[in-house]
C-alpha atoms as a PDB file:
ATOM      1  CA  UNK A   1     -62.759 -31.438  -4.177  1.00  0.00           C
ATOM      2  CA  UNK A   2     -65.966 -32.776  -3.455  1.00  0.00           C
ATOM      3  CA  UNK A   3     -68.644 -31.865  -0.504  1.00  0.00           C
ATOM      4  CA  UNK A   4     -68.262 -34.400   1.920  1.00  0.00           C
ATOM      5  CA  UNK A   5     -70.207 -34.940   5.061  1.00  0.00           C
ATOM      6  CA  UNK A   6     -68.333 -35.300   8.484  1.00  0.00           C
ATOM      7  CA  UNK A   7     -69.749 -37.009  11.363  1.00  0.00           C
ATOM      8  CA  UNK A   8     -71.122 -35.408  14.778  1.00  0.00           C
ATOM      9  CA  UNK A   9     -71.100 -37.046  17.649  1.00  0.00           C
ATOM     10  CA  UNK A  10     -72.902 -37.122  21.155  1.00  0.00           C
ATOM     11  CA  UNK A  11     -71.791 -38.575  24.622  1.00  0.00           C
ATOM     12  CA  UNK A  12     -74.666 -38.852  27.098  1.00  0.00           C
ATOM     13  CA  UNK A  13     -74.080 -39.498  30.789  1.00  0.00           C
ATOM     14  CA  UNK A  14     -75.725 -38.665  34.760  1.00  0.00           C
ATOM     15  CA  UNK A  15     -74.715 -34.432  33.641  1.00  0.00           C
ATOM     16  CA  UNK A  16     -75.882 -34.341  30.248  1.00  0.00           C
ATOM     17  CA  UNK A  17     -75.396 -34.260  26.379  1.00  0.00           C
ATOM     18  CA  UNK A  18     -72.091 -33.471  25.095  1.00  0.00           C
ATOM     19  CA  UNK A  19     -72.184 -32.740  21.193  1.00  0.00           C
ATOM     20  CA  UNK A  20     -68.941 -32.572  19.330  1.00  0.00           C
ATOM     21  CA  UNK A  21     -66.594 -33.415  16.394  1.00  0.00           C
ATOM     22  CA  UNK A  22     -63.115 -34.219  16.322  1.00  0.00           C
ATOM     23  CA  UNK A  23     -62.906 -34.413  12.523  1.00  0.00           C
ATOM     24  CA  UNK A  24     -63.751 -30.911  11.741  1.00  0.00           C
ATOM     25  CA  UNK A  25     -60.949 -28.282  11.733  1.00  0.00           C
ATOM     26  CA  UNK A  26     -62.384 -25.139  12.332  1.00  0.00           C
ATOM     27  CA  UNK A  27     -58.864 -22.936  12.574  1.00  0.00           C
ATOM     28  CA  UNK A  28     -59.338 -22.115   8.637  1.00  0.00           C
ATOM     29  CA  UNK A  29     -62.770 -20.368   9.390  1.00  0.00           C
ATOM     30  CA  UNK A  30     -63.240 -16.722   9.966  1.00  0.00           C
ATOM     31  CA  UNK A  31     -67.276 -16.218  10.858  1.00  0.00           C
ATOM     32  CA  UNK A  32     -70.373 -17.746  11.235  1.00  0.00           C
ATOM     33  CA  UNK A  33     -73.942 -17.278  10.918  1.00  0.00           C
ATOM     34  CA  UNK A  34     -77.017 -18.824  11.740  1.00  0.00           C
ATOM     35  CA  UNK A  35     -80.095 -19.853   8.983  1.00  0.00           C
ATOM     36  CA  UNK A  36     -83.526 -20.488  10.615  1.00  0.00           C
ATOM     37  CA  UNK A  37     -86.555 -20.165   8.179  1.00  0.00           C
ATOM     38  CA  UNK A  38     -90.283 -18.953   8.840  1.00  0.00           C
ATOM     39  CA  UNK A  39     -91.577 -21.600   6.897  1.00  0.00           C
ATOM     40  CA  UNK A  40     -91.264 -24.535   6.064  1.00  0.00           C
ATOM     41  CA  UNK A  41     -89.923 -25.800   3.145  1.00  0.00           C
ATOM     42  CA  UNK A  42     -88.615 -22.727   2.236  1.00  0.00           C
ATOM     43  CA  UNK A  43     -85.673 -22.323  -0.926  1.00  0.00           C
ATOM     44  CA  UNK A  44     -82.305 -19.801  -0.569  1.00  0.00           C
ATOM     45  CA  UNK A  45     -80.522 -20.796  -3.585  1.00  0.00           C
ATOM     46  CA  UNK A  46     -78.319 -20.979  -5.467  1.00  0.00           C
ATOM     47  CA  UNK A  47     -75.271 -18.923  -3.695  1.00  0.00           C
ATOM     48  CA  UNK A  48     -71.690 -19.536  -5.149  1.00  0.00           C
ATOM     49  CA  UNK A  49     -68.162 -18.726  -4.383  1.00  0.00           C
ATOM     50  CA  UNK A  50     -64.935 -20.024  -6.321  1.00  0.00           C
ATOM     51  CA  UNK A  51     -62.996 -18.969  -3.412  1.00  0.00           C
ATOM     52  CA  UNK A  52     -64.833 -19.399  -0.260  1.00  0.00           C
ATOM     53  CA  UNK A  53     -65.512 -23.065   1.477  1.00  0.00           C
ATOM     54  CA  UNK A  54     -68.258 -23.547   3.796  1.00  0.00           C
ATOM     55  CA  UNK A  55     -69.468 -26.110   6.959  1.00  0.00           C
ATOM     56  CA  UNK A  56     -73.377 -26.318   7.229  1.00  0.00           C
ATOM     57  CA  UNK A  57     -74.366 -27.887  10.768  1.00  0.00           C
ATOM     58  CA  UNK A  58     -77.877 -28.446  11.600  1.00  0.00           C
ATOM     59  CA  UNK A  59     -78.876 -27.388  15.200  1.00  0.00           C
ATOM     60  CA  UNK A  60     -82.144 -27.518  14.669  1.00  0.00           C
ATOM     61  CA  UNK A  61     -84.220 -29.401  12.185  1.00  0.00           C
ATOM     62  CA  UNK A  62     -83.757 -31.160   8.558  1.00  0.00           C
ATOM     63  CA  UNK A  63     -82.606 -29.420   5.527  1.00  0.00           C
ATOM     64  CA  UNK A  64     -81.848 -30.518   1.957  1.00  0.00           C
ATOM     65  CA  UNK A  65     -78.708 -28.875   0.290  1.00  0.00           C
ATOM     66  CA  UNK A  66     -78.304 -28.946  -2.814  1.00  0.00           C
ATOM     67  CA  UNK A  67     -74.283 -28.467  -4.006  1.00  0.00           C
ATOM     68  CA  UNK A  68     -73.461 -27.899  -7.827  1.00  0.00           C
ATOM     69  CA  UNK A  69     -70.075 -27.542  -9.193  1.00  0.00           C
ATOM     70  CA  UNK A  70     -70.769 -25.480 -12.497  1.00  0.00           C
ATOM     71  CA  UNK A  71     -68.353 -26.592 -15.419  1.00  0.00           C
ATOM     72  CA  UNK A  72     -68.828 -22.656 -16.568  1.00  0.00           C
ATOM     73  CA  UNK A  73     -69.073 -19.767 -14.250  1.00  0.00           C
ATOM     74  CA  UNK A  74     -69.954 -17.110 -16.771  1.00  0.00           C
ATOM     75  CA  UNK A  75     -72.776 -19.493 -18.451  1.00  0.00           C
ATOM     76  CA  UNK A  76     -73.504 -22.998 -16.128  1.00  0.00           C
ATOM     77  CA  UNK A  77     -75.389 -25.557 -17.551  1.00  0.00           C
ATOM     78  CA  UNK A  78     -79.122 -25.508 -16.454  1.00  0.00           C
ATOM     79  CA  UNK A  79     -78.730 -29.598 -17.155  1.00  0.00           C
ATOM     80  CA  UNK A  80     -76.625 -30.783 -15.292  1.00  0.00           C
ATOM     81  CA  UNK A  81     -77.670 -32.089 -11.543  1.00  0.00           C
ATOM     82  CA  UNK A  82     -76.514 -30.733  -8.379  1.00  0.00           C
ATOM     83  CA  UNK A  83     -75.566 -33.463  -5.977  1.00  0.00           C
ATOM     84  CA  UNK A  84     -78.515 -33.375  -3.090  1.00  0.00           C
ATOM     85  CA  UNK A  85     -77.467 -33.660   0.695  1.00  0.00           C
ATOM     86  CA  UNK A  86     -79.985 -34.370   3.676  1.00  0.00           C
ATOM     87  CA  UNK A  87     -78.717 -33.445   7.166  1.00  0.00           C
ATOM     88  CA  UNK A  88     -80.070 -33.349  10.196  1.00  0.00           C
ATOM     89  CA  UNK A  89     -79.358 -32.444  14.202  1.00  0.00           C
ATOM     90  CA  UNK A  90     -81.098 -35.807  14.858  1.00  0.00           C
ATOM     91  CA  UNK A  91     -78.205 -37.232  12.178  1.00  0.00           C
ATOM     92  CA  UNK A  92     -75.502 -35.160  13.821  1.00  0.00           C
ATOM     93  CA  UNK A  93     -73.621 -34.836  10.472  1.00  0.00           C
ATOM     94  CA  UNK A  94     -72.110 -31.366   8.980  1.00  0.00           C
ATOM     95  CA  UNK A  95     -71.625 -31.136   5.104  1.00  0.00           C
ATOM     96  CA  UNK A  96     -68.471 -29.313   4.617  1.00  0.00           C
ATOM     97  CA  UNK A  97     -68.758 -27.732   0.658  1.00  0.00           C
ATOM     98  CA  UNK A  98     -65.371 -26.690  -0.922  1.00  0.00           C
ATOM     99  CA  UNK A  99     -64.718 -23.404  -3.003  1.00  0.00           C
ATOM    100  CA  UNK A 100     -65.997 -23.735  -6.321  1.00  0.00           C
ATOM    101  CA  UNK A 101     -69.731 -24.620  -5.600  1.00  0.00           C
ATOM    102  CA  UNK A 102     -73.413 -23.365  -5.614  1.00  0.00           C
ATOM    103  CA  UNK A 103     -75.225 -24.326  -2.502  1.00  0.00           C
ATOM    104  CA  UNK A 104     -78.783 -24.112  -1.946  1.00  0.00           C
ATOM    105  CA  UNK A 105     -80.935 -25.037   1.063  1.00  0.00           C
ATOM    106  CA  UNK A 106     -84.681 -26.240   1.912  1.00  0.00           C
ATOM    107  CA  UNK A 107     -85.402 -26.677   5.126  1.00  0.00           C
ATOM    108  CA  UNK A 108     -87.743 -29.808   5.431  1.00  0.00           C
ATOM    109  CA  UNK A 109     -89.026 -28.955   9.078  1.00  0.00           C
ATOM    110  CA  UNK A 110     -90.834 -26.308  11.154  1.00  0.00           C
ATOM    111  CA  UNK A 111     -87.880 -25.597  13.467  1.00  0.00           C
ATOM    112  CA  UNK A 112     -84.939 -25.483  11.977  1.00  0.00           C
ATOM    113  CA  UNK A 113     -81.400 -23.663  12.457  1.00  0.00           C
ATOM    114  CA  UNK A 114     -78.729 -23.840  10.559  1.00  0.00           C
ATOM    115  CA  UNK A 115     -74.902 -22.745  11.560  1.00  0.00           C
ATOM    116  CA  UNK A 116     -72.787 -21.873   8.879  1.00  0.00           C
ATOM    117  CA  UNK A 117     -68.891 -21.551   9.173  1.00  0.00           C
ATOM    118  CA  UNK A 118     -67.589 -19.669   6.428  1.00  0.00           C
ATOM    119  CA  UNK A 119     -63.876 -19.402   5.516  1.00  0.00           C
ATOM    120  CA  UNK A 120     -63.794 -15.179   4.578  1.00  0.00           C
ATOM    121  CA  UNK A 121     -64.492 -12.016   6.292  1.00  0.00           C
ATOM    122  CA  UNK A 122     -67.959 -10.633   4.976  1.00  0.00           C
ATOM    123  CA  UNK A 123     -65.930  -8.249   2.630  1.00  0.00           C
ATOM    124  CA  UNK A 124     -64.326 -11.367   1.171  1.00  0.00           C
ATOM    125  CA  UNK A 125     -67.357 -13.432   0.644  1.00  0.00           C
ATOM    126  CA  UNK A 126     -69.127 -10.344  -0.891  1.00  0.00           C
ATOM    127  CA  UNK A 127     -66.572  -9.808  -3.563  1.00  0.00           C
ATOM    128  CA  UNK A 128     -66.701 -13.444  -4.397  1.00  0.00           C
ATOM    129  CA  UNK A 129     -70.625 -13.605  -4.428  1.00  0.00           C
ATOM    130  CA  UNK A 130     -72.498 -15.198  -7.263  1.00  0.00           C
ATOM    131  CA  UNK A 131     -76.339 -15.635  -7.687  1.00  0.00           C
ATOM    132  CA  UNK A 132     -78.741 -18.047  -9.592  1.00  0.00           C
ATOM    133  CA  UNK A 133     -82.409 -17.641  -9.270  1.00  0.00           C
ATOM    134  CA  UNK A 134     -83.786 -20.522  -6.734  1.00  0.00           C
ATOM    135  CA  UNK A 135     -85.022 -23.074  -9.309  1.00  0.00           C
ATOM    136  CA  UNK A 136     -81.777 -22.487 -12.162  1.00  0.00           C
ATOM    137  CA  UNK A 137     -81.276 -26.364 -10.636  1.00  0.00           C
ATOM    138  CA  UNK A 138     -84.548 -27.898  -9.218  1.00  0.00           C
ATOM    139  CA  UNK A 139     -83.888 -30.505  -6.730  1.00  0.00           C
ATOM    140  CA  UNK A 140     -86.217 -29.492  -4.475  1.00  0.00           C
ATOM    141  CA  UNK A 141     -89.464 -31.552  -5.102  1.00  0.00           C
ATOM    142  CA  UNK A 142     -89.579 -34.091  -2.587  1.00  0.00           C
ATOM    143  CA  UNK A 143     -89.857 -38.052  -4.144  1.00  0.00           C
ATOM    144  CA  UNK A 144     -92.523 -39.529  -2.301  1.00  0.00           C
ATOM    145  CA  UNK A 145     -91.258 -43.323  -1.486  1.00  0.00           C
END
């Protein structure tokens, strides 16, 4: 399975902002956390898991992820290109990234949070916990347009 991005959605009226989603099922998920960076444009990746899935929401912010599915766990291939994602809270779109993936993240503004939803206890997630150094895949460079 593919990442896939699932929409947000806001309802305004005379009380206020209502943000939600009806198309994201969050009964499977077990914890969350929240990313916010000191910098900006600031790297954490790569970070896989073949078992756990994961929902990125921006609060706060812009961020690039970057999602690879490695066709070798023990030795991936430095070549090939991780699919790149930009969300945003002004967007109001989560990316929802199945087991089986690297993720990476680069926040692309000043204030930024990200929640995370994981599917696995911290003990879980730990004993299914792979590392790449930050530029293994480098689609971080911004292309000026």
């Amino acid at each position: 399975m593919d990442a896939e991005l699932i929409k947000i959605q806001n309802i305004v009226d005379d009380r206020g902002l209502l943000t939600f989603s009806n198309d994201l099922s969050i009964e499977r998920f077990k914890r969350f956390y929240i990313v916010e960076n000191h910098r900006v444009n600031f790297i954490r990746a790569w970070h896989g898991h073949l078992l756990e899935s994961k929902v990125f929401i921006p609060l706060d912010g812009t961020f690039k992820i970057g999602v690879s599915h490695p066709d070798d766990w023990n030795k991936p291939n430095k070549d090939q290109d991780p699919k790149t994602f930009i969300i945003s809270s002004l967007d109001r779109q989560a990316l929802l990234v199945p087991p089986g993936n690297y993720n990476g993240l680069q926040n692309l503004t000043a204030h930024n949070r990200l929640l995370v939803f994981s599917d696995k206890l911290l003990s879980e997630s730990i004993a299914d916990d792979y590392r790449l150094k930050f530029d293994f895949w480098n689609p971080w460079e911004t292309n000026f347009r």
